[in-house]
N, C-alpha and C. Protein backbone atom coordinates (compact mmCIF):
# COMPACT_ATOMS: atom_id res chain seq x y z
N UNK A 1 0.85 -1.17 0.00
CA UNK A 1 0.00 0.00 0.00
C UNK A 1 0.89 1.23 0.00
N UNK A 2 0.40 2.11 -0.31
CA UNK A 2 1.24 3.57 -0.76
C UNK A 2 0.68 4.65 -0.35
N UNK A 3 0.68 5.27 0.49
CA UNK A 3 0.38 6.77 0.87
C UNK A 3 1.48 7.75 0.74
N UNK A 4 0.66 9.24 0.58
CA UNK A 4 1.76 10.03 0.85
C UNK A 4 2.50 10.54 2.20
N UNK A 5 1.09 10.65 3.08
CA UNK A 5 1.07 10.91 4.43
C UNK A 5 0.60 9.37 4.86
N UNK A 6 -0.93 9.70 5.37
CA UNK A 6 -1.35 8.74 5.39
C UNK A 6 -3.40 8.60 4.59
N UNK A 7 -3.61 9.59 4.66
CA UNK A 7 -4.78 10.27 4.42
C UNK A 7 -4.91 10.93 3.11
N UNK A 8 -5.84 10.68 2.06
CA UNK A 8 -5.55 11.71 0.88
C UNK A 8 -6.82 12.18 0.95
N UNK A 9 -7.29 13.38 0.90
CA UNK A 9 -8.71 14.10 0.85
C UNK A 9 -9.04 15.01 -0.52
N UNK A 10 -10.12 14.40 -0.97
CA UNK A 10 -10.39 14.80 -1.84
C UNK A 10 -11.20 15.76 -2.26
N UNK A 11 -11.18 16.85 -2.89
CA UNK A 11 -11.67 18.37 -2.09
C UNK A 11 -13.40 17.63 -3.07
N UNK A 12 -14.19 18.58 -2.52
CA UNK A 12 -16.01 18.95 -3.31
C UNK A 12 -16.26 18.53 -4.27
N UNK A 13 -15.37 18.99 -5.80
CA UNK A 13 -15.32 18.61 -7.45
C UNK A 13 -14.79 16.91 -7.35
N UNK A 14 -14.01 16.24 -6.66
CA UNK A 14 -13.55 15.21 -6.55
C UNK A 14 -12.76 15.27 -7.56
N UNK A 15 -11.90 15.80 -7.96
CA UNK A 15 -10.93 16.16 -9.08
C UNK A 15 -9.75 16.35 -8.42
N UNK A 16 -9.54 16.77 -7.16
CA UNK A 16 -7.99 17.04 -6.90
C UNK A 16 -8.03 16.21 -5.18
N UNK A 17 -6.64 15.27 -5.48
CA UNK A 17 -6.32 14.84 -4.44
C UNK A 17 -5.14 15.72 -3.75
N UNK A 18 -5.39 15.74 -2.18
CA UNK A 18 -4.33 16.11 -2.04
C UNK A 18 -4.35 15.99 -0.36
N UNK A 19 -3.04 15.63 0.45
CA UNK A 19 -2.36 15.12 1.54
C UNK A 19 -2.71 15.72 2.82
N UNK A 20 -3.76 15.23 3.84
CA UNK A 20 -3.41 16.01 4.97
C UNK A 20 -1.92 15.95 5.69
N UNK A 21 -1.48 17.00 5.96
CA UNK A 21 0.31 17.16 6.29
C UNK A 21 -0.04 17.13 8.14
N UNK A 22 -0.84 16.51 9.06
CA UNK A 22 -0.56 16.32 9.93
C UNK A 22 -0.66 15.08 10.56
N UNK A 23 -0.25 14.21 9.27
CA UNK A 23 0.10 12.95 9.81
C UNK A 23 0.69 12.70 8.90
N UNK A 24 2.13 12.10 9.58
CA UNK A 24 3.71 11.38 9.08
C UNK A 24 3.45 10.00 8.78
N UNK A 25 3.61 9.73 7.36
CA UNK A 25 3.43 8.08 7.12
C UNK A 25 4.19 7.58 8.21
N UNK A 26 5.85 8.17 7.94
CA UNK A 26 6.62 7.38 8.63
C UNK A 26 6.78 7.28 9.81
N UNK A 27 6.04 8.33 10.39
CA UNK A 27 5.99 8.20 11.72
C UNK A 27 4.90 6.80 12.49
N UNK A 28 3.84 6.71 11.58
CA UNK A 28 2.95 5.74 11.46
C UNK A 28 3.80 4.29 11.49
N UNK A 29 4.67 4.09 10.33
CA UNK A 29 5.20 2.90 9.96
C UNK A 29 6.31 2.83 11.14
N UNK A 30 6.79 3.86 11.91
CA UNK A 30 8.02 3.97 13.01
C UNK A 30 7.29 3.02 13.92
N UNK A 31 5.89 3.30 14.45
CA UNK A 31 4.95 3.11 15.95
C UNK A 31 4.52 1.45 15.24
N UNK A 32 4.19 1.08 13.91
CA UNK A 32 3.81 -0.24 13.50
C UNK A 32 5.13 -1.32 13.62
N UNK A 33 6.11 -0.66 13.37
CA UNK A 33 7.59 -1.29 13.76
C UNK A 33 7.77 -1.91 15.21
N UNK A 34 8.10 -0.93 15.62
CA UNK A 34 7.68 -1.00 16.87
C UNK A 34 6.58 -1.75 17.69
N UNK A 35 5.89 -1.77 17.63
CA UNK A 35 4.56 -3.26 17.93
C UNK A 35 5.38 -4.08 17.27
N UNK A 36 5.38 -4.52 16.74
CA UNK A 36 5.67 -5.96 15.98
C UNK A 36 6.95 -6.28 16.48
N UNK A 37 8.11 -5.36 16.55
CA UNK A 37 9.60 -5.51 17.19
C UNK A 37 9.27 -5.97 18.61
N UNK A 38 8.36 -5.48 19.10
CA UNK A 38 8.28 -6.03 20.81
C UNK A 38 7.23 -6.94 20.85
N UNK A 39 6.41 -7.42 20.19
CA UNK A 39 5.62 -7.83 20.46
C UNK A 39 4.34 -7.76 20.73
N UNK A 40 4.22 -6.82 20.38
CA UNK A 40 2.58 -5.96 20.99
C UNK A 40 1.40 -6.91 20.52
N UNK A 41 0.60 -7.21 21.46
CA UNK A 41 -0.18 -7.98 20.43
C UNK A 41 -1.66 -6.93 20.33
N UNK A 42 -2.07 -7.32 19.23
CA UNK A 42 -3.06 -5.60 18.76
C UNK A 42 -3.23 -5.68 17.46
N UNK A 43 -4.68 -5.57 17.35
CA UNK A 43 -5.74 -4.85 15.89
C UNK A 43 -5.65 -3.65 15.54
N UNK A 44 -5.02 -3.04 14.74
CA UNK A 44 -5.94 -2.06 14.16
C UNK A 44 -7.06 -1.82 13.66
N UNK A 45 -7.98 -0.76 14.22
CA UNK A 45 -9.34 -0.43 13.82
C UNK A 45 -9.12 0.86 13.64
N UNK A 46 -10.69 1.54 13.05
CA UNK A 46 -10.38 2.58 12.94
C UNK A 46 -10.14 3.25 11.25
N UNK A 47 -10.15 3.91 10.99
CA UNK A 47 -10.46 5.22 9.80
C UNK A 47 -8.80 4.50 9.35
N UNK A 48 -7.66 4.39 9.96
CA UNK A 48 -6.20 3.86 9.58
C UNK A 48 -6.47 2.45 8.90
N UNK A 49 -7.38 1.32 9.79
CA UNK A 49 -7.44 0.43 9.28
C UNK A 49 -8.28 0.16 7.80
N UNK A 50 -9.05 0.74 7.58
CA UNK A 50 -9.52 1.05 6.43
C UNK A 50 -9.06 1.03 5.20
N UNK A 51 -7.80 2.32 5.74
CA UNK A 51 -6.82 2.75 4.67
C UNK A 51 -5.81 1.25 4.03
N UNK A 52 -6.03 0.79 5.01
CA UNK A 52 -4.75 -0.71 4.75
C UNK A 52 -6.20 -1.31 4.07
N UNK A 53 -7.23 -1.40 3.65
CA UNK A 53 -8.21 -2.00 3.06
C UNK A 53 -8.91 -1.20 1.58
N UNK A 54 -7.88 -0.16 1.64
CA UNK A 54 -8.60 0.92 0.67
C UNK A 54 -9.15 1.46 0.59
N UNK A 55 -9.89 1.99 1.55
CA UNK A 55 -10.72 2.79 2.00
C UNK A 55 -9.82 3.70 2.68
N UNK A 56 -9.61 4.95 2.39
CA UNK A 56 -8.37 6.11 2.63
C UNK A 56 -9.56 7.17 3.03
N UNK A 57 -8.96 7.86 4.29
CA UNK A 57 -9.68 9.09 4.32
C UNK A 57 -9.22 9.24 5.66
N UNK A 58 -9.10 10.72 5.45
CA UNK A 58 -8.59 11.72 6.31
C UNK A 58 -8.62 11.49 8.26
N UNK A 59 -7.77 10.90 8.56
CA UNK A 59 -7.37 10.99 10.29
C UNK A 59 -6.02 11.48 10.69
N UNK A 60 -6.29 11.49 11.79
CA UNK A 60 -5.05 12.16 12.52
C UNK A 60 -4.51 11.45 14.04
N UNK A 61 -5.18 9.98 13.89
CA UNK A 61 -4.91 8.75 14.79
C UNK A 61 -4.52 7.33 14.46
N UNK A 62 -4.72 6.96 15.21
CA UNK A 62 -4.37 5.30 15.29
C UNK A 62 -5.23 4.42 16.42
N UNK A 63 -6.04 4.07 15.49
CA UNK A 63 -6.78 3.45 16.96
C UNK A 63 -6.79 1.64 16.73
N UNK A 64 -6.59 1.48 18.08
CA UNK A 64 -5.95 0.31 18.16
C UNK A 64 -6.98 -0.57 19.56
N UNK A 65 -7.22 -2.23 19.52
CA UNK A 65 -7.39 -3.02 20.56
C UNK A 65 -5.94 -3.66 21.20
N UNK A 66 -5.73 -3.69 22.04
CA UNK A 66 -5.09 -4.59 22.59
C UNK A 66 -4.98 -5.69 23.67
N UNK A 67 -4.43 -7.37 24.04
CA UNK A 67 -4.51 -7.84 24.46
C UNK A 67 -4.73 -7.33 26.07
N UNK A 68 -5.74 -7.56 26.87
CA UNK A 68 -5.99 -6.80 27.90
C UNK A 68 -4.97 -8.06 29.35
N UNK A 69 -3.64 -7.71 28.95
CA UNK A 69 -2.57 -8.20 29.70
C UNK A 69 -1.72 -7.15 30.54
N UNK A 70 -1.09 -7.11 32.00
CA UNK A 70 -0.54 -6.06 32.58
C UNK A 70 0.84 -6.35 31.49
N UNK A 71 1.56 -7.51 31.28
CA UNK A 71 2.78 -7.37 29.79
C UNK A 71 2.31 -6.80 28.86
N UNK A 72 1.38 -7.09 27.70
CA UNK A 72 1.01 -6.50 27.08
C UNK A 72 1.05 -4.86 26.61
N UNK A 73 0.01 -4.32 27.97
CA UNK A 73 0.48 -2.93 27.90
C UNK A 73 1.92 -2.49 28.33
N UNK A 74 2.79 -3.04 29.13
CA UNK A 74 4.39 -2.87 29.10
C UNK A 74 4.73 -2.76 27.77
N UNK A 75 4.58 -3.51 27.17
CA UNK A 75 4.68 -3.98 25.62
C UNK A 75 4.82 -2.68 24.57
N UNK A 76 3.30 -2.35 25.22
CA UNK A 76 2.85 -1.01 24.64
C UNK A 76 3.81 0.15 24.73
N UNK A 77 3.48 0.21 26.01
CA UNK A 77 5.00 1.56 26.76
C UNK A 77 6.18 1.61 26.12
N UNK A 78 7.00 0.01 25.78
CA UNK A 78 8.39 -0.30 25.45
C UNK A 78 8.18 0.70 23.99
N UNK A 79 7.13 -0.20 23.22
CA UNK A 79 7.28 0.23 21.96
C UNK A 79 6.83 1.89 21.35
N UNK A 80 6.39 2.30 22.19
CA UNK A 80 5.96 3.94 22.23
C UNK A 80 7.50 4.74 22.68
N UNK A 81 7.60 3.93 23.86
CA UNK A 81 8.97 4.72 23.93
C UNK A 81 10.40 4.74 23.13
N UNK A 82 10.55 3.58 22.52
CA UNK A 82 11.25 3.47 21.27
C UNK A 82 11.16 4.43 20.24
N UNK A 83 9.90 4.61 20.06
CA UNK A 83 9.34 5.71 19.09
C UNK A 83 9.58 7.45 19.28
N UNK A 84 9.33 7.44 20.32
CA UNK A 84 9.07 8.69 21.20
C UNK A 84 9.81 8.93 22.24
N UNK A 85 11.49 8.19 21.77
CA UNK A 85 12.56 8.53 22.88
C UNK A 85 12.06 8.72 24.22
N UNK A 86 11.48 7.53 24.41
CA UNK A 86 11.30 7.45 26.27
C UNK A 86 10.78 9.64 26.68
N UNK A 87 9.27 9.49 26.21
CA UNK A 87 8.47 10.75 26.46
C UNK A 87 8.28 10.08 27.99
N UNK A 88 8.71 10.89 28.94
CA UNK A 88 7.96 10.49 30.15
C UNK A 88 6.34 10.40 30.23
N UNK A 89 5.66 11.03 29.44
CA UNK A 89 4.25 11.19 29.38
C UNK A 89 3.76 9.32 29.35
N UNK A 90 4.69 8.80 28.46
CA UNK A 90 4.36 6.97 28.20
C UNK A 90 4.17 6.40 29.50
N UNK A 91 4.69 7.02 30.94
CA UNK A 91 4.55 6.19 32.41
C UNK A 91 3.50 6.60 32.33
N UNK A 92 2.50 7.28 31.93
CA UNK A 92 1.14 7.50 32.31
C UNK A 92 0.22 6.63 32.02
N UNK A 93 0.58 5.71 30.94
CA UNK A 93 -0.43 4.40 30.28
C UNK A 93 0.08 3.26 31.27
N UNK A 94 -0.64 2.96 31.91
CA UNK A 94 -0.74 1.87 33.49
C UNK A 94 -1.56 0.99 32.67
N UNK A 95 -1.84 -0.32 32.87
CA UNK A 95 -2.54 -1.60 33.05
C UNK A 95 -3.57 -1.42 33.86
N UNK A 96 -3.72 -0.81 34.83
CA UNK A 96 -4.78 -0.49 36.10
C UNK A 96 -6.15 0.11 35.10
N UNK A 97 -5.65 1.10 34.34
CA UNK A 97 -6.62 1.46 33.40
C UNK A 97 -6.65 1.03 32.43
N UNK A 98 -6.10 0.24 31.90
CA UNK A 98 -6.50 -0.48 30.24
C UNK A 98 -6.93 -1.65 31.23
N UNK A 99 -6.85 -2.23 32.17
CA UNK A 99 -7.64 -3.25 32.64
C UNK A 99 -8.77 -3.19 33.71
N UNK A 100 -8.82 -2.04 33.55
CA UNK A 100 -10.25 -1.32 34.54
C UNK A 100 -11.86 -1.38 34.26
N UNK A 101 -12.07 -0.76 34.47
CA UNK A 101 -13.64 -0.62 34.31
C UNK A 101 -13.39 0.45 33.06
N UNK A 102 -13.01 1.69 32.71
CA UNK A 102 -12.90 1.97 31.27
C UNK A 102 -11.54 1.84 30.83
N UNK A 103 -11.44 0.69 30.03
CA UNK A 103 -10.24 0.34 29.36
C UNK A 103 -9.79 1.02 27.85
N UNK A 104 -9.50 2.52 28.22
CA UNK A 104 -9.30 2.93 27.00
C UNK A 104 -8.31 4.17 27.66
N UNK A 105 -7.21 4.47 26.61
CA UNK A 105 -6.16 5.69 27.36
C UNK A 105 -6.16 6.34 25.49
N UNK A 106 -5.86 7.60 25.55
CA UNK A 106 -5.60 8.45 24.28
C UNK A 106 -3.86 8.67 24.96
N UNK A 107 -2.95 8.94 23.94
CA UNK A 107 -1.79 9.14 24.11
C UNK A 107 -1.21 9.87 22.98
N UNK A 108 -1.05 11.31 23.31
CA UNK A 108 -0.43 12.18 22.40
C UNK A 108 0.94 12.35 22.60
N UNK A 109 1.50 11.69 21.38
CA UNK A 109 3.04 12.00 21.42
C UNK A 109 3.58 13.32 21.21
N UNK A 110 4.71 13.35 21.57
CA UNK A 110 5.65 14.68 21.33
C UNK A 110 5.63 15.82 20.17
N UNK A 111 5.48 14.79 19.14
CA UNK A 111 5.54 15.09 18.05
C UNK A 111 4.01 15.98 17.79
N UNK A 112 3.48 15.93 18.00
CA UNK A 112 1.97 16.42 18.07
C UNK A 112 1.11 16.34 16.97
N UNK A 113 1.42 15.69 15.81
CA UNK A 113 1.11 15.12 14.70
C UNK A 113 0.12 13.68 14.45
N UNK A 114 0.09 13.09 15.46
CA UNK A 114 -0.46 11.87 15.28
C UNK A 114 -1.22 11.30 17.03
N UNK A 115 -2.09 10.89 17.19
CA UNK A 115 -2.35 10.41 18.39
C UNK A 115 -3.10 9.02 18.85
N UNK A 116 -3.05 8.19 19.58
CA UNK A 116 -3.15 6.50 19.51
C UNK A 116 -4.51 7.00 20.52
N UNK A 117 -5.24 6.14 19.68
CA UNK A 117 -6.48 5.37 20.65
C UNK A 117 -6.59 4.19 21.01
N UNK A 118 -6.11 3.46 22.51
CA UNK A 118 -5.57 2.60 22.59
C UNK A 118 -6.72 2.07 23.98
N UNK A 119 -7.66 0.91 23.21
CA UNK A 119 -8.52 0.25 24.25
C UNK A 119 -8.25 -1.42 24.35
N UNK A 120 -8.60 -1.62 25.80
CA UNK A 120 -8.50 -3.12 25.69
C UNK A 120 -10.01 -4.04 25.09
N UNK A 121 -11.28 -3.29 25.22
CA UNK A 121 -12.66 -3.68 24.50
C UNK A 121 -13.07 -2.14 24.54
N UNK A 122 -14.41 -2.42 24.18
CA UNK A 122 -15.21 -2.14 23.65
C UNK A 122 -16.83 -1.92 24.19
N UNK A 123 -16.75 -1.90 25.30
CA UNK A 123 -18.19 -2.72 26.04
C UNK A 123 -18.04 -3.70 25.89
N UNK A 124 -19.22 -4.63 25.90
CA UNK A 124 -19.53 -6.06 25.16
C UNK A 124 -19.23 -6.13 23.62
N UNK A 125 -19.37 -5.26 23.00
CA UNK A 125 -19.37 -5.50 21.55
C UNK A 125 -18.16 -5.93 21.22
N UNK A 126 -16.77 -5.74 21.47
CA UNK A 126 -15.40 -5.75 20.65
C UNK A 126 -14.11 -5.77 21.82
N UNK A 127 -13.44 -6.42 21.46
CA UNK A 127 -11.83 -6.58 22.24
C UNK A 127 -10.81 -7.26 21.50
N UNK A 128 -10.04 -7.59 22.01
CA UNK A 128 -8.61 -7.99 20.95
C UNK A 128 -9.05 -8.90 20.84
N UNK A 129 -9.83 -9.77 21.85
CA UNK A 129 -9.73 -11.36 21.76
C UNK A 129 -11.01 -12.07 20.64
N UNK A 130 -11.97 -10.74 20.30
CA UNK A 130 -13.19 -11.38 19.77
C UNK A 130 -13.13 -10.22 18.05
N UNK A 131 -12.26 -9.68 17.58
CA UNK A 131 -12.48 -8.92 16.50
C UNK A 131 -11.70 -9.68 15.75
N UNK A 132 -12.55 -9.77 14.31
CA UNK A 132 -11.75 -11.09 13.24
C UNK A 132 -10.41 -9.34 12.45
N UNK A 133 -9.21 -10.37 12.72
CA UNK A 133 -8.38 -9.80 11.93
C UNK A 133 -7.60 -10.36 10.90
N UNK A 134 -6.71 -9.79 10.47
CA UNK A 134 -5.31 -10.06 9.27
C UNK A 134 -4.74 -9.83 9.22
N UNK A 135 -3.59 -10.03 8.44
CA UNK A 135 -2.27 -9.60 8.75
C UNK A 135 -1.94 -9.17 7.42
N UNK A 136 -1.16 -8.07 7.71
CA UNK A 136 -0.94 -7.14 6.16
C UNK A 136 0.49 -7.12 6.43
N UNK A 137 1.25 -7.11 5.28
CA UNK A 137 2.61 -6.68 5.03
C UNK A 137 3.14 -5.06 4.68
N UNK A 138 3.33 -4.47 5.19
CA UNK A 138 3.14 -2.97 4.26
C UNK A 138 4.67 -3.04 4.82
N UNK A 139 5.58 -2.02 3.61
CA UNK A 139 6.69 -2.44 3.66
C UNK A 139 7.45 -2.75 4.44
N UNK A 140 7.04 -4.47 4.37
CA UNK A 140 8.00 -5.12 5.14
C UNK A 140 7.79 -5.08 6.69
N UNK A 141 6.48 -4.70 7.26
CA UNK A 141 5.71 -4.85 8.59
C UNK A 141 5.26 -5.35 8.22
N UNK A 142 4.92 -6.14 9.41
CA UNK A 142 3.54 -7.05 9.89
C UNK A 142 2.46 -6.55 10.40
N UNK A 143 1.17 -6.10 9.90
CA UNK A 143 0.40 -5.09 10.58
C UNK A 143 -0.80 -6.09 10.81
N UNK A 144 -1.43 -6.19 11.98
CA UNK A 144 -2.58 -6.78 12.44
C UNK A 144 -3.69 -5.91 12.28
N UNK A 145 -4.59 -6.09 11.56
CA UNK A 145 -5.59 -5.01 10.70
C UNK A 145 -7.09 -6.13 11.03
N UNK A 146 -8.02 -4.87 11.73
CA UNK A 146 -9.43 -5.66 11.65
C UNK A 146 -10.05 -5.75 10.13
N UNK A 147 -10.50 -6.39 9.74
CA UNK A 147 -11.20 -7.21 8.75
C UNK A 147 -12.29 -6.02 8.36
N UNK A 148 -12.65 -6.14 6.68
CA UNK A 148 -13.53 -5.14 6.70
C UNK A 148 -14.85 -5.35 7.25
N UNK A 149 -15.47 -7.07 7.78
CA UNK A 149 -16.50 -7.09 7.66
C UNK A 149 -16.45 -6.61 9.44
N UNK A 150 -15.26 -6.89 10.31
CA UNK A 150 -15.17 -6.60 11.93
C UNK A 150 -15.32 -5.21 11.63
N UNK A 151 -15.08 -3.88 10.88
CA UNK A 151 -14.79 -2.81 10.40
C UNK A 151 -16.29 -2.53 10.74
N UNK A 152 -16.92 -2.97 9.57
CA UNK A 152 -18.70 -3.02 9.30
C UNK A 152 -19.17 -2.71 10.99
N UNK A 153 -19.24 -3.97 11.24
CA UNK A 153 -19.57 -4.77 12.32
C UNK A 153 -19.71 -3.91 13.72
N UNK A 154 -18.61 -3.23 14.06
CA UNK A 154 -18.82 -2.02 14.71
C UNK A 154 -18.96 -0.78 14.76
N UNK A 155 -19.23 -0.56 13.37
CA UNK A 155 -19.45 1.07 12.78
C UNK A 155 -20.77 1.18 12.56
N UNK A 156 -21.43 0.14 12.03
CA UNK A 156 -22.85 -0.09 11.41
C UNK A 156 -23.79 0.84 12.24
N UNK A 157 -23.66 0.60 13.56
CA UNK A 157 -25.13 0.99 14.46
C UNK A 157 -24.71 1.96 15.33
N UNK A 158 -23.55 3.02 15.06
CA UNK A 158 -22.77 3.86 16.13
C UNK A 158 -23.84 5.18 15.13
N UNK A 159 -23.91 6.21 16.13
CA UNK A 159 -24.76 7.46 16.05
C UNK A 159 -23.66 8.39 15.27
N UNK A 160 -22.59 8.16 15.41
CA UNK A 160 -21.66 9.10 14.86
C UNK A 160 -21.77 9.05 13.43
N UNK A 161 -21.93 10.36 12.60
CA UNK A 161 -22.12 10.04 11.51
C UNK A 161 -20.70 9.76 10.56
N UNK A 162 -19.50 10.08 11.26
CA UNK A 162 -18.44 9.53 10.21
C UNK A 162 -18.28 8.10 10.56
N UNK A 163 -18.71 7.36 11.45
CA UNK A 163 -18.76 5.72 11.15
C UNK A 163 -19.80 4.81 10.71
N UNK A 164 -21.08 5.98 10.56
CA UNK A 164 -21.95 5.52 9.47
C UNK A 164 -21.08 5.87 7.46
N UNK A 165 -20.65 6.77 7.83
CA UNK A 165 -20.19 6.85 6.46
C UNK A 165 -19.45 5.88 6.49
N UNK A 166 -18.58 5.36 7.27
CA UNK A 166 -17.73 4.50 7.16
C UNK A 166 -18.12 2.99 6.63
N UNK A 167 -19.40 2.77 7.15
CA UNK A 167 -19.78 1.97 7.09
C UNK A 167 -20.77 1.16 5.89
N UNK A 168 -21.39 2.62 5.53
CA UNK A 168 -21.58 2.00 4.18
C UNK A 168 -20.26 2.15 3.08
N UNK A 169 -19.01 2.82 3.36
CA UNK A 169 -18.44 2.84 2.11
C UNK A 169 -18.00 1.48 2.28
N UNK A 170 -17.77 0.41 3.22
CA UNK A 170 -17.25 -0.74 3.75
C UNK A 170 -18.20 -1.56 2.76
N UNK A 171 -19.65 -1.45 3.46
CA UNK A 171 -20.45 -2.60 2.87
C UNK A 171 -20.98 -2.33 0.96
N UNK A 172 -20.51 -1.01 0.30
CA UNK A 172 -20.54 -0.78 -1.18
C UNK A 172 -19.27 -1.69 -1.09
N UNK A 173 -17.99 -0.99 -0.96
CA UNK A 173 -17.02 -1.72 -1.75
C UNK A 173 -16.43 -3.47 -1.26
N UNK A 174 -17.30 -3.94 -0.36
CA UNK A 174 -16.56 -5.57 0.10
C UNK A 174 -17.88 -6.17 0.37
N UNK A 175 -19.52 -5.63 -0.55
CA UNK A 175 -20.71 -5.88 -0.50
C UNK A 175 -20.89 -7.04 0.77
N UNK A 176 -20.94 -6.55 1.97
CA UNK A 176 -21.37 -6.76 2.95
C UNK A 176 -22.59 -6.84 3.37
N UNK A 177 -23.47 -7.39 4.36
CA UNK A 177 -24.79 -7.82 4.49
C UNK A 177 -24.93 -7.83 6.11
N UNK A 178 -25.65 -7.21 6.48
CA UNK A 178 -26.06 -6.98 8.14
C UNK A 178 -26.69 -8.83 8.12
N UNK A 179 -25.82 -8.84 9.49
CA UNK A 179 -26.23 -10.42 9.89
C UNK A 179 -28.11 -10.35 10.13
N UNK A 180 -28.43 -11.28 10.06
CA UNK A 180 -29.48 -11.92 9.93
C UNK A 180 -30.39 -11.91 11.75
């Protein structure tokens, strides 16, 4: 897959593409390195995961499940801080809260360009252990990517209207079908 950034937006006429500049591919492919170098175990979901499915459009995150393990999120920390030259801000993502009653932390790096949405579920609906994924190669990573129909699946019935858009552009282009 090929981006410039990571996002291409396509203005009103749909005639001109062109790059949101506040998100760094490579900064993206630095933090996907990283998981996979340590081990992280973790889905991508989310407007990013899409993009690894073809479906491209404009974010300025990374939102991610992960194994709801106190290693795990270490895991997490190691590989953020690799990224983000040991930001002291990374001691702030504890296990206590990704394994709490709301298991979800936002983490804005240094860089101020890009920011992780990083949950262990979902409510009942979604967690690392129950979202169908895949594994993508993008150069030369291993990226764990939710599935377009897991994509569907939790966008379908959310009030927000950019994951209804999301959701039918999912079920036009990988003709998808609300379960029965």
């Amino acid at each position: 897959m090929k981006w410039g950034t990571l996002c291409p937006v396509i203005d009103d006429a749909r005639t001109t593409v062109r790059y949101s500049k506040l998100v760094d591919r490579n900064e993206i492919l630095r933090a996907l390195r990283a998981f996979e170098t340590t081990g992280l175990e973790y889905v991508l979901i989310g407007a990013a995961a899409m993009g690894f499915h073809g479906l491209v459009r404009a974010t300025e995150d990374l939102d991610l499940f992960i194994r709801a393990t106190a290693e795990n999120v270490e895991r997490l920390r190691t590989a953020l801080s690799v990224v983000y030259d040991d930001d002291p801000h990374i001691a702030e993502i504890v296990a206590t809260d990704l394994l709490g009653e709301y298991p979800a932390v936002r983490y804005y790096p240094p860089t101020g360009d890009l920011y992780f949405d990083v949950l262990t579920r979902l409510g009942e609906a979604a967690s690392f252990e129950t979202i169908d994924a895949e594994v993508k190669d993008i150069d030369g990573t291993l990226v764990r990517v939710a599935t377009p129909a897991a994509l569907y699946k939790m966008k379908k019935g959310t009030v927000r209207l950019q994951d209804q858009a999301d959701a039918a552009a999912l079920r036009e282009r990988f003709n998808l079908k609300d379960e029965e």
